[in-house]
C-alpha atoms as a PDB file:
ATOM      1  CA  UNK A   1      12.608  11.647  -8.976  1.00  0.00           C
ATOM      2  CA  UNK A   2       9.265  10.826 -10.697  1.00  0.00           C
ATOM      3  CA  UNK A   3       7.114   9.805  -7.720  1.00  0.00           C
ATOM      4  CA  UNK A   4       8.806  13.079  -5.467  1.00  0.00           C
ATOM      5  CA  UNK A   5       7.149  14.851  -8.535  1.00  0.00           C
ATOM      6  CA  UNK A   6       3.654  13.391  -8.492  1.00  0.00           C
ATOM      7  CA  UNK A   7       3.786  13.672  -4.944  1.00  0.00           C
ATOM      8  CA  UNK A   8       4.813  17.515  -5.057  1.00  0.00           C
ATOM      9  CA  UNK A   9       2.542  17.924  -7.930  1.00  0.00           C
ATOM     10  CA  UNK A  10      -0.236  16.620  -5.634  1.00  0.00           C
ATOM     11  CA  UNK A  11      -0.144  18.781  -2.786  1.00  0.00           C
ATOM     12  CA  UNK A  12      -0.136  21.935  -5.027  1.00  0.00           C
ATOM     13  CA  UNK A  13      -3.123  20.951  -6.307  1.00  0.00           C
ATOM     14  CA  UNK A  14      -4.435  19.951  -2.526  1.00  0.00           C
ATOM     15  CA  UNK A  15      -3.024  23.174  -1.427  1.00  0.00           C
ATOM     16  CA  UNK A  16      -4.346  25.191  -4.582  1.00  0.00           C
ATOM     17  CA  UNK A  17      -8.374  23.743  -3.952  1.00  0.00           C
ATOM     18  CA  UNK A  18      -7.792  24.819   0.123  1.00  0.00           C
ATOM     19  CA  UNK A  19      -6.624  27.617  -0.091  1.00  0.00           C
ATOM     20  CA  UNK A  20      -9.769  28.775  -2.686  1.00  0.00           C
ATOM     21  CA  UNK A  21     -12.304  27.398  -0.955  1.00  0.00           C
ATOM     22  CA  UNK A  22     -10.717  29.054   2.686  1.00  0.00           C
ATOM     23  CA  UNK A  23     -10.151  32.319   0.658  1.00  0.00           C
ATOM     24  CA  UNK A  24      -6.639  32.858   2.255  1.00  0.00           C
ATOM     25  CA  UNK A  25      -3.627  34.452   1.679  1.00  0.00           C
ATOM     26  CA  UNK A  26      -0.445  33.362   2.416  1.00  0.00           C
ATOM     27  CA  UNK A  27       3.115  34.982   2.853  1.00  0.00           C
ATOM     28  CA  UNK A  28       6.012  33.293   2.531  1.00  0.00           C
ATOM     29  CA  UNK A  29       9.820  34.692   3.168  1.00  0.00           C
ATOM     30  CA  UNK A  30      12.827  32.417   3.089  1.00  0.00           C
ATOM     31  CA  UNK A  31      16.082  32.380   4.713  1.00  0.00           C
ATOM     32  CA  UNK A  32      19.054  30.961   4.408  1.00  0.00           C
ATOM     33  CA  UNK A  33      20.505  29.072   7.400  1.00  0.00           C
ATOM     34  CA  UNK A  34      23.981  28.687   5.857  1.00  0.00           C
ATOM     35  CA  UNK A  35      26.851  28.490   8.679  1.00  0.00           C
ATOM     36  CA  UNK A  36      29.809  28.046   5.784  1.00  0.00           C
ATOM     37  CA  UNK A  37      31.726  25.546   4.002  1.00  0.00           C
ATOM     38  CA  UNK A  38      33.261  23.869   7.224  1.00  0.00           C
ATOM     39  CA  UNK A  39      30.167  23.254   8.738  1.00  0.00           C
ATOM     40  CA  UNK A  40      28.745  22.002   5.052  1.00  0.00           C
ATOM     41  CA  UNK A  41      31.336  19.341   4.999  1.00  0.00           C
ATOM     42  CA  UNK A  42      31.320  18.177   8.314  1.00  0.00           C
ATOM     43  CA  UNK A  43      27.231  17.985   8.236  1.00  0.00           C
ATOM     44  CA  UNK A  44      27.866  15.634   4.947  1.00  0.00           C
ATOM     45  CA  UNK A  45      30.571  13.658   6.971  1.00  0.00           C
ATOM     46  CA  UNK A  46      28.400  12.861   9.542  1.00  0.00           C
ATOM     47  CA  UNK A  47      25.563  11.943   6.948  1.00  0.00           C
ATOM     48  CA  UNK A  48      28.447   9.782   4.945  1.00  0.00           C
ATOM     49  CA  UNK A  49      29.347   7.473   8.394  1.00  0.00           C
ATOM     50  CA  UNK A  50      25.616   7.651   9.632  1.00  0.00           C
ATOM     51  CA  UNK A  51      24.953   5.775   5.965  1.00  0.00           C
ATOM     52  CA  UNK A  52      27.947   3.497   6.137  1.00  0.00           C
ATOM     53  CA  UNK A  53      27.119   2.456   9.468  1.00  0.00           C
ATOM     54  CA  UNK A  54      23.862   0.673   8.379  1.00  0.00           C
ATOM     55  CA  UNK A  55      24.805   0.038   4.567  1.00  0.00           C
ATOM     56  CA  UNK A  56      27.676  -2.274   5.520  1.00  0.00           C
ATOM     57  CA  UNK A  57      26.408  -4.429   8.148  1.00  0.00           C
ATOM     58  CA  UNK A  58      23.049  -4.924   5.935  1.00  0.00           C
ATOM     59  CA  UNK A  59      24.779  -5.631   2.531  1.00  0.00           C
ATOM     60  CA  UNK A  60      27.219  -8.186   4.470  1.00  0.00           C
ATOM     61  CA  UNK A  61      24.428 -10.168   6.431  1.00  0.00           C
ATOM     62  CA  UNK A  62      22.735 -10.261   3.543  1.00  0.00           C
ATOM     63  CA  UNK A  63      25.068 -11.492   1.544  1.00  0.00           C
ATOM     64  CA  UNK A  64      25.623 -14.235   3.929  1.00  0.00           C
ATOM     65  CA  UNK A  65      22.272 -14.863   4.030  1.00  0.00           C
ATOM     66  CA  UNK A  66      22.303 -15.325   0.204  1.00  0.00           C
ATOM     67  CA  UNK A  67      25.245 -17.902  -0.246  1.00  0.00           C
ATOM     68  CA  UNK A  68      23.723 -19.520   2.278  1.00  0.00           C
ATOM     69  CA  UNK A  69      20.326 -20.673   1.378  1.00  0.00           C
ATOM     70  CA  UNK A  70      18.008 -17.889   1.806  1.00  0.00           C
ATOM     71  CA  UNK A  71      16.892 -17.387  -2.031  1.00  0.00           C
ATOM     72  CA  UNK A  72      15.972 -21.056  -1.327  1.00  0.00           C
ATOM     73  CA  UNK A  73      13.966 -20.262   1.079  1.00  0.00           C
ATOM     74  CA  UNK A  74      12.337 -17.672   0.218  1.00  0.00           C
ATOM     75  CA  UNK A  75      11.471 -19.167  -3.130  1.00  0.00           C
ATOM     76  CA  UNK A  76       9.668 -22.121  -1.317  1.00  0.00           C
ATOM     77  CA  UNK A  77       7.578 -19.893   0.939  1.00  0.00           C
ATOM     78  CA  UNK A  78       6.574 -17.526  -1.883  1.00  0.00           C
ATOM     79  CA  UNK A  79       8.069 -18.982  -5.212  1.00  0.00           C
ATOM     80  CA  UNK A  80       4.397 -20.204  -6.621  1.00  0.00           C
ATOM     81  CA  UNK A  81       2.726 -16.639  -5.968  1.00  0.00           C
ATOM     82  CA  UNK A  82       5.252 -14.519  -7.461  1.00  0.00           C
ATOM     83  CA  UNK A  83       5.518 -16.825 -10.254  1.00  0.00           C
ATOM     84  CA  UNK A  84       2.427 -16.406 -11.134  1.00  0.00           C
ATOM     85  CA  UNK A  85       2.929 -12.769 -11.326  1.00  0.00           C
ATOM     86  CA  UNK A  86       6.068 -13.435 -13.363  1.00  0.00           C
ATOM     87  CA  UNK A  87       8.397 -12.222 -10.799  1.00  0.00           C
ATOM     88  CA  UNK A  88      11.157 -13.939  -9.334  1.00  0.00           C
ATOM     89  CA  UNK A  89      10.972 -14.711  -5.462  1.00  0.00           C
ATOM     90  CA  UNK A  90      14.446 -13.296  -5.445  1.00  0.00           C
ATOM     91  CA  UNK A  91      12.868  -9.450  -5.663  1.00  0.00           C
ATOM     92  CA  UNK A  92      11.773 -10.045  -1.949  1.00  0.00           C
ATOM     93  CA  UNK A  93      15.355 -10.488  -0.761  1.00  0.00           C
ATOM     94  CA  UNK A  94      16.127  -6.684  -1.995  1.00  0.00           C
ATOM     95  CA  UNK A  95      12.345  -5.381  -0.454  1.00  0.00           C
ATOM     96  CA  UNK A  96      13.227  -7.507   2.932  1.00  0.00           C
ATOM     97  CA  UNK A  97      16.348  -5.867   3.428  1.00  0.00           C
ATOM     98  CA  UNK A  98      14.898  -2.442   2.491  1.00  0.00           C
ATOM     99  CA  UNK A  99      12.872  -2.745   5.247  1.00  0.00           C
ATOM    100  CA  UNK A 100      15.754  -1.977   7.426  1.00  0.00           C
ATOM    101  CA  UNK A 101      17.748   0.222   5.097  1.00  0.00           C
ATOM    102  CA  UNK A 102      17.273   1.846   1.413  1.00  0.00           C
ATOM    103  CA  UNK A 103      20.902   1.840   1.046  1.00  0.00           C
ATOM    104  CA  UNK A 104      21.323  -2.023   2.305  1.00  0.00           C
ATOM    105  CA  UNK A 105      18.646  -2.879  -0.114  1.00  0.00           C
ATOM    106  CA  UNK A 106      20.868  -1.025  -2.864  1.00  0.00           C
ATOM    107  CA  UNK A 107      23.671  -2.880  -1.922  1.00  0.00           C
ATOM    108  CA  UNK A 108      22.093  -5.979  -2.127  1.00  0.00           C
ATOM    109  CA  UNK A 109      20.543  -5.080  -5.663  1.00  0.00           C
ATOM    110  CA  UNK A 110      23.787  -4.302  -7.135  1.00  0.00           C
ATOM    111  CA  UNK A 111      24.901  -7.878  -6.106  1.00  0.00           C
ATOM    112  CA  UNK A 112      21.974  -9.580  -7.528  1.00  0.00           C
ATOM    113  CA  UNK A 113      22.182  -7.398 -10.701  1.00  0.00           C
ATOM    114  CA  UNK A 114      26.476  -8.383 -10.501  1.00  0.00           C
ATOM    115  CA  UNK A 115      25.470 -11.896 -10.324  1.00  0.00           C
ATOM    116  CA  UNK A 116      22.498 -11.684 -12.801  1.00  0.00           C
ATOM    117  CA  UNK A 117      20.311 -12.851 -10.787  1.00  0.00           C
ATOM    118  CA  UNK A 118      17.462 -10.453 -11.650  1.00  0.00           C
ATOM    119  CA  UNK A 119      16.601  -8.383 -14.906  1.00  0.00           C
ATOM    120  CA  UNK A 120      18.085  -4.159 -14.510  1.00  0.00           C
ATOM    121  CA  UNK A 121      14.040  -4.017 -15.066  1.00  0.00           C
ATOM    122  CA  UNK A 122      13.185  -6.485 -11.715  1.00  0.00           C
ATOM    123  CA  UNK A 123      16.226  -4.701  -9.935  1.00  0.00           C
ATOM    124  CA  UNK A 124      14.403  -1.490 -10.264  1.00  0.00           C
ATOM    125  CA  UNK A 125      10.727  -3.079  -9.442  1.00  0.00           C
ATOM    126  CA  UNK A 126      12.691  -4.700  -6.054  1.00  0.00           C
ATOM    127  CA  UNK A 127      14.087  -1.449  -5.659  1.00  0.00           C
ATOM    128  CA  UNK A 128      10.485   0.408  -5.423  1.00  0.00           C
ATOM    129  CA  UNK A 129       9.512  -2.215  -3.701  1.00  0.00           C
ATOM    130  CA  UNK A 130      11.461  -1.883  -1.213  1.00  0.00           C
ATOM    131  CA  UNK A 131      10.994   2.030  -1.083  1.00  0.00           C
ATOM    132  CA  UNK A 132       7.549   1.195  -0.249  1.00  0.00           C
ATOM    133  CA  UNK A 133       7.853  -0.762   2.083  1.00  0.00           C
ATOM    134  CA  UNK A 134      10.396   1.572   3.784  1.00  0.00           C
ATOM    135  CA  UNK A 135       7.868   4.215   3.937  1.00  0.00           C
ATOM    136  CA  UNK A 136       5.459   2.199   6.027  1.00  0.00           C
ATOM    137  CA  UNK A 137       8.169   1.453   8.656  1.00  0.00           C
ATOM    138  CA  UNK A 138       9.339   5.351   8.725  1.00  0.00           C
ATOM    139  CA  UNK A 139       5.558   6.585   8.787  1.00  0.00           C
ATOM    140  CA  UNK A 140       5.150   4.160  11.720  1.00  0.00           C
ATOM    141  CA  UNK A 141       8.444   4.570  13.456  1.00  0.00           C
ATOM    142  CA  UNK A 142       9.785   8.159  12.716  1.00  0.00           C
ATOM    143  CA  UNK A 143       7.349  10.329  11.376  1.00  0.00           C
ATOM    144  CA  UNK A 144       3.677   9.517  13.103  1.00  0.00           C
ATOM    145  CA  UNK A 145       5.536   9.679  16.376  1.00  0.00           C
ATOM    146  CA  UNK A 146       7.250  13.295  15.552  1.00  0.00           C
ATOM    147  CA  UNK A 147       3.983  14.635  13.756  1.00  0.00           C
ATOM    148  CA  UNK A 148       1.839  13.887  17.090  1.00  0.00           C
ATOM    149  CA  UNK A 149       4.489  15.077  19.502  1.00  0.00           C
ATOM    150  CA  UNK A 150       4.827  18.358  17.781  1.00  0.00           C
ATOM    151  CA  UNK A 151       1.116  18.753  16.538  1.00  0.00           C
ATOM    152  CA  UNK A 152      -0.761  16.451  18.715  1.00  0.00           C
ATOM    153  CA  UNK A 153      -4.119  14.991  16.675  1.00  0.00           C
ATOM    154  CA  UNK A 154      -3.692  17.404  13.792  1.00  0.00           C
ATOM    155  CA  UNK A 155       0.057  16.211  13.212  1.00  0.00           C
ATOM    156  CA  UNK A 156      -1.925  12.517  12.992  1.00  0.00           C
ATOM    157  CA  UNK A 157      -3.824  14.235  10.007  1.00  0.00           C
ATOM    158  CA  UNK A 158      -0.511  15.765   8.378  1.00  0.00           C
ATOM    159  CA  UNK A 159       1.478  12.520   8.697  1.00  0.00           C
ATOM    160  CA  UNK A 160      -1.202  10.385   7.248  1.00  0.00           C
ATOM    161  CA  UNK A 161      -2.107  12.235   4.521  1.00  0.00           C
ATOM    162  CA  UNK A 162       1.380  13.083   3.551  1.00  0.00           C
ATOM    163  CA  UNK A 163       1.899   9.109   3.888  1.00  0.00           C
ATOM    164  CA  UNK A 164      -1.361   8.276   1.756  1.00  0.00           C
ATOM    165  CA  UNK A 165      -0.522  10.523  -0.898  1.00  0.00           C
ATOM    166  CA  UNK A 166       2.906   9.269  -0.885  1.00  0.00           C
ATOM    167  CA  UNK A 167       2.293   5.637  -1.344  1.00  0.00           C
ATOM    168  CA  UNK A 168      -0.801   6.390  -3.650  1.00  0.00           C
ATOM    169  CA  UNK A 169       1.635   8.008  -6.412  1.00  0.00           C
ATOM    170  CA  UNK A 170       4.695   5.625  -5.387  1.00  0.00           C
ATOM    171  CA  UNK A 171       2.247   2.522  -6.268  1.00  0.00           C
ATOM    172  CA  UNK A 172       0.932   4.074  -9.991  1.00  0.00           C
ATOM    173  CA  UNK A 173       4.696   4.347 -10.470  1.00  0.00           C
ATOM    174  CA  UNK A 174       5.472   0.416  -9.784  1.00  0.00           C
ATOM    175  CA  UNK A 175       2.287  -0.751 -10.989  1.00  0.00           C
ATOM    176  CA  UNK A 176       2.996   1.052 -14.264  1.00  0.00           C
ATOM    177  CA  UNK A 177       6.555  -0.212 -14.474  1.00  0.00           C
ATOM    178  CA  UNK A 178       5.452  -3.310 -13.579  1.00  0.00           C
ATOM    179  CA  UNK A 179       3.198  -3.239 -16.930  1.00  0.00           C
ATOM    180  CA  UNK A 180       5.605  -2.157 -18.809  1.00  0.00           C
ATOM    181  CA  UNK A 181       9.032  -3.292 -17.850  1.00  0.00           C
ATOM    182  CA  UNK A 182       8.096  -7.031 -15.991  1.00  0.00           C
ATOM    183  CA  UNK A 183       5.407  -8.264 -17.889  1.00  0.00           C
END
């Protein structure tokens, strides 16, 4: 909720300096593309199994993964850098997996925090982690691609700057949680 703040709160101030310096005025009118309650519940439906179909898979591989032997793993490859930051290597387990999925990498959170395994504070931090990371892969796979189709080289300049600006406020949120929650 924070960083969709920052971020909002960051193009009205973009949009604010623009839109003085071009001198415009802008109209805006809003309407409502409500088809009813039937189609309401079968659009959340469809959302509900779309979700399921890669939470479950994610959160059971995973899991698998986990019992057996990927934490050791992991923590060989990256246990002494993380350390050093004071974070377990455990916290890349939850940001691998959000890779794929946000709501895998939830799953797989809630297990770790189950099996206290990680701090609710490191949950969180592997959590926003994992968020970030997300965002690369949709910027790359989803909405670059749509942005440039639609707007050819200006859609480019909308998806990356909606991207940077993004990330920019997502990372002051983790690095400040990071200060005060992990350290």
């Amino acid at each position: 909720m924070l960083i969709k703040f920052l971020v909002t709160c960051n193009y009205l101030i973009i949009s604010m300096l623009m839109l003085k310096k071009r001198k415009c005025n802008i109209d805006v009118e809003f309407k409502s593309k409500s088809e009813g309650l039937r189609e309401a519940i079968k659009d959340t439906f469809k959302q509900y199994f779309r979700v399921l179909a890669s939470f479950v898979p994610s959160v059971l591989i995973i899991t698998y993964l986990i019992e057996h032997g990927l934490l050791d793993i992991v923590e060989n490859f990256t246990g002494s850098l993380l350390n050093s930051l004071n974070l377990s290597p455990t916290i890349l387990i939850v940001a691998i997996t959000g890779l794929a999925t946000i709501s895998g990498a939830v799953g797989v959170a809630s297990g770790i925090l189950d099996k206290n395994m990680l701090s609710p504070n490191e949950v969180l931090f592997s959590l926003f982690l994992a968020e970030f990371l997300n965002r690369i892969v949709l910027y790359l796979r989803k909405y670059l691609p749509i942005q440039l189709s639609i707007f050819g080289k200006i859609g480019t300049k909308l998806a990356t700057s909606h991207f940077i600006v993004y990330e920019i406020s997502f990372l002051i949120v983790m690095v400040v949680w990071y200060l005060f929650f992990i350290i």
